[in-house]
N, C-alpha and C. Protein backbone atom coordinates (compact mmCIF):
# COMPACT_ATOMS: atom_id res chain seq x y z
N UNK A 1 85.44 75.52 24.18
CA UNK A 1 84.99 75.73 22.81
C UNK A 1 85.48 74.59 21.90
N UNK A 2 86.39 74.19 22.39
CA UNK A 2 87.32 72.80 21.37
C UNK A 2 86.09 72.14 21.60
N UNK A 3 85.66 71.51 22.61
CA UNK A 3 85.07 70.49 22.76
C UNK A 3 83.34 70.68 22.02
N UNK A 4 82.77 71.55 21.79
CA UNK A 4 81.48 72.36 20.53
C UNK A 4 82.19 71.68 19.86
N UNK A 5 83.30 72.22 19.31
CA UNK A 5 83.41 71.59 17.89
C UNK A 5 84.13 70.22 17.55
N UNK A 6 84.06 69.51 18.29
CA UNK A 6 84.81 68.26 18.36
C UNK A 6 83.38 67.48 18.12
N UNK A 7 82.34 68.08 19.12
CA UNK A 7 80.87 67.29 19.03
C UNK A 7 79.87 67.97 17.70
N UNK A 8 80.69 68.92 17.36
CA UNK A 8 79.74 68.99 16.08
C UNK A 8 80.51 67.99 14.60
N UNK A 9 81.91 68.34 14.75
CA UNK A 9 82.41 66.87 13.63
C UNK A 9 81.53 65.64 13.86
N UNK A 10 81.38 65.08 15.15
CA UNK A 10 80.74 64.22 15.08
C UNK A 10 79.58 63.95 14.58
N UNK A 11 79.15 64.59 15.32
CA UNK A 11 77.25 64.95 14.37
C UNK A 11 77.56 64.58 12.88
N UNK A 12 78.90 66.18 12.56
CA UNK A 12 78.21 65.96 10.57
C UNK A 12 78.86 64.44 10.11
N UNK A 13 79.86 64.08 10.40
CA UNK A 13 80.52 62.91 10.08
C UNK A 13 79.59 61.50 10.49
N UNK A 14 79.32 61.57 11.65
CA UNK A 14 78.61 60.34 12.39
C UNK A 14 77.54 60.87 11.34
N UNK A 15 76.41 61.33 11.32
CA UNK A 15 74.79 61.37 10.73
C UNK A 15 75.54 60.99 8.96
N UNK A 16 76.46 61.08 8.69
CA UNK A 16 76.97 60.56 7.69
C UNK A 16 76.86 59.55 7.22
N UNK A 17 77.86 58.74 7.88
CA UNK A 17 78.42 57.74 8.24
C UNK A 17 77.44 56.18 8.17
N UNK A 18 75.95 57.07 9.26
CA UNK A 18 75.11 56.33 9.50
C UNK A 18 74.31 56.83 8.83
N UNK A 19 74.01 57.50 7.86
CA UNK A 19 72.97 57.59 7.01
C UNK A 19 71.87 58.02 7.39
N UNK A 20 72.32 58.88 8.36
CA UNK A 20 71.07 59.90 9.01
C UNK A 20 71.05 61.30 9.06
N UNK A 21 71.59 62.00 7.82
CA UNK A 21 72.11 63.12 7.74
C UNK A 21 70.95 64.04 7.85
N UNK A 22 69.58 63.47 7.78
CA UNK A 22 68.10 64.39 7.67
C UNK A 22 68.31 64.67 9.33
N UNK A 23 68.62 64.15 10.26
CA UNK A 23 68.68 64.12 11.77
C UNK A 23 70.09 65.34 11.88
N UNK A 24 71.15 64.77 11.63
CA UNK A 24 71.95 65.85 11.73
C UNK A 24 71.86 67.30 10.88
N UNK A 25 71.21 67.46 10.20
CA UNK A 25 70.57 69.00 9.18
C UNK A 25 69.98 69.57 10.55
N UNK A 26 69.23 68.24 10.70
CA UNK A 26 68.00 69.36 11.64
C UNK A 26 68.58 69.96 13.15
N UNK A 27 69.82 69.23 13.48
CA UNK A 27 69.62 69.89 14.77
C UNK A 27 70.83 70.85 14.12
N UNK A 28 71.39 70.76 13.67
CA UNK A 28 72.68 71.83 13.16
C UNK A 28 71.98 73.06 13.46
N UNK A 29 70.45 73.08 11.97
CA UNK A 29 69.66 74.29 11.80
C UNK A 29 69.21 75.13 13.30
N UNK A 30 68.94 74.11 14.15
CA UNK A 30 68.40 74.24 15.49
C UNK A 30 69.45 75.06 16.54
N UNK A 31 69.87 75.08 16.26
CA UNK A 31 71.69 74.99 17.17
C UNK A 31 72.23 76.68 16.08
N UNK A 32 72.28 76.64 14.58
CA UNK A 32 72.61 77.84 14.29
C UNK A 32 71.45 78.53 14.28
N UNK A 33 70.04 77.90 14.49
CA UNK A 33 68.66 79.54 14.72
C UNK A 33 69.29 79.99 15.77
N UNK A 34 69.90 79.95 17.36
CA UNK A 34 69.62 80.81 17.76
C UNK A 34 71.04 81.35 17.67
N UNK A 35 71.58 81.99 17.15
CA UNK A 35 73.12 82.84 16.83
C UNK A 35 71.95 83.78 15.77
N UNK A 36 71.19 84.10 15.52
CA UNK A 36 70.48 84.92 14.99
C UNK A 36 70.42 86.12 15.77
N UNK A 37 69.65 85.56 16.45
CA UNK A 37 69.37 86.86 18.34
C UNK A 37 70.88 87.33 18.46
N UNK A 38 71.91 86.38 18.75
CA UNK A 38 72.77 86.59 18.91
C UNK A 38 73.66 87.96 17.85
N UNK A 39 74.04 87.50 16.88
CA UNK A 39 73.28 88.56 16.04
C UNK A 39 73.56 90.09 16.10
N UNK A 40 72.46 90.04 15.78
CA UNK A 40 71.00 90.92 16.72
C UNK A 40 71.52 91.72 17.49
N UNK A 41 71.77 91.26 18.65
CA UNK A 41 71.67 91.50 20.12
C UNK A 41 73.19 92.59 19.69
N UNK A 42 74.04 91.56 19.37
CA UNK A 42 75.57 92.60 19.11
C UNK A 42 75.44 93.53 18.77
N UNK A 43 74.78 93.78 16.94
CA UNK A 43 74.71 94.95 16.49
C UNK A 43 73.99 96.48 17.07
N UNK A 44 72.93 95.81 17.81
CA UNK A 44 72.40 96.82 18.61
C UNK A 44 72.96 96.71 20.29
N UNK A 45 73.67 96.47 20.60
CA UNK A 45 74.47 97.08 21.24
C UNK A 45 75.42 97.80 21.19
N UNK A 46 75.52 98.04 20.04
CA UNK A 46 76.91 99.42 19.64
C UNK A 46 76.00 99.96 19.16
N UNK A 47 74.51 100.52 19.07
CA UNK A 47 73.74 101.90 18.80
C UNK A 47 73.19 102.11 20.20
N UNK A 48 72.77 103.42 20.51
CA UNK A 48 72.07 103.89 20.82
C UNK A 48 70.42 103.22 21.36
N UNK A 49 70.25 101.94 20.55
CA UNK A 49 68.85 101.50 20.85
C UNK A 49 69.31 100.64 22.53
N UNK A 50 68.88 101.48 23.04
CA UNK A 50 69.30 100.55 24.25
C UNK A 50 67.91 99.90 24.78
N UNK A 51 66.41 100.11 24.43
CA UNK A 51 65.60 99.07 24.19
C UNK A 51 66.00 97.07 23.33
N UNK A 52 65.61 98.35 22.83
CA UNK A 52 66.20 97.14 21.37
C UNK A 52 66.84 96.06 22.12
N UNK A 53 67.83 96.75 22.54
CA UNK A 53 69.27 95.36 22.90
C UNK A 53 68.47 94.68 24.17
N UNK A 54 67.80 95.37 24.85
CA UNK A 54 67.35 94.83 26.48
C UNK A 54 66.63 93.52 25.32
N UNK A 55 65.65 93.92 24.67
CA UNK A 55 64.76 93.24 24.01
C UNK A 55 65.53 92.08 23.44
N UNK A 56 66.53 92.24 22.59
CA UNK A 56 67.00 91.21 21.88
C UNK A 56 67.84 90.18 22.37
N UNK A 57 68.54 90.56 23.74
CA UNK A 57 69.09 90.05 24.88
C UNK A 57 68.65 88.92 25.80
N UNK A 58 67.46 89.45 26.13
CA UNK A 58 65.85 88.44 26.67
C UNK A 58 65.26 87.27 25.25
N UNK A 59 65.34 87.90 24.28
CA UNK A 59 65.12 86.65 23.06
C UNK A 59 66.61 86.10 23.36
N UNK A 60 67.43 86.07 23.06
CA UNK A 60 68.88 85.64 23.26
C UNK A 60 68.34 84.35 23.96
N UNK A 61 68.42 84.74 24.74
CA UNK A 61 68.84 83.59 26.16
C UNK A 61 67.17 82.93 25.97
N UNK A 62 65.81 83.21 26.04
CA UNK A 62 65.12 82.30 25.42
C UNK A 62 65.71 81.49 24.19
N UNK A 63 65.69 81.90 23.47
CA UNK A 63 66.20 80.45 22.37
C UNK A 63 67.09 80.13 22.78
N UNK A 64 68.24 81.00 23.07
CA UNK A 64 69.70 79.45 23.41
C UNK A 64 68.94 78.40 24.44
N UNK A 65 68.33 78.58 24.98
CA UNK A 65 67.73 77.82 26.64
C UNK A 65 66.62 76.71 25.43
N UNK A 66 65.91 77.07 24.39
CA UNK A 66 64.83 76.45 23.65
C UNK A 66 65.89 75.46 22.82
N UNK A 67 67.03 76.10 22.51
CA UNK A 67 67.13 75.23 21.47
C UNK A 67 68.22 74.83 21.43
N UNK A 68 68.93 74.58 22.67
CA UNK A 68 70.38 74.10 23.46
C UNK A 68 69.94 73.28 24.25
């Protein structure tokens, strides 16, 4: 996990740095869409919807896989 965030300083600092911060926005955004599902997926796993979670579980891992 150190090492996520060692390469995300870089990103915001480097796209800085180099004056490409429209490049580093975008994949940040890309990278926090899928913690959405993620989410998601948690809260309905402590109810009862045990659809739900199968469902939101399967989106999960599509986007991390789309957008990782």
């Amino acid at each position: 996990m150190g090492s996520h965030h060692l390469v995300t300083l870089y990103l915001m600092i480097g796209s800085y740095l180099f004056n490409t911060w429209e490049c580093g926005a975008v994949i940040s955004f890309l990278h926090d869409s899928a913690d959405i599902s993620v989410m998601i997926c948690k809260t309905f796993s402590q109810t009862v919807y045990d659809k739900a979670t199968i469902f939101w579980f399967f989106s999960m891992v599509l986007s991390w896989g789309w957008c990782r």
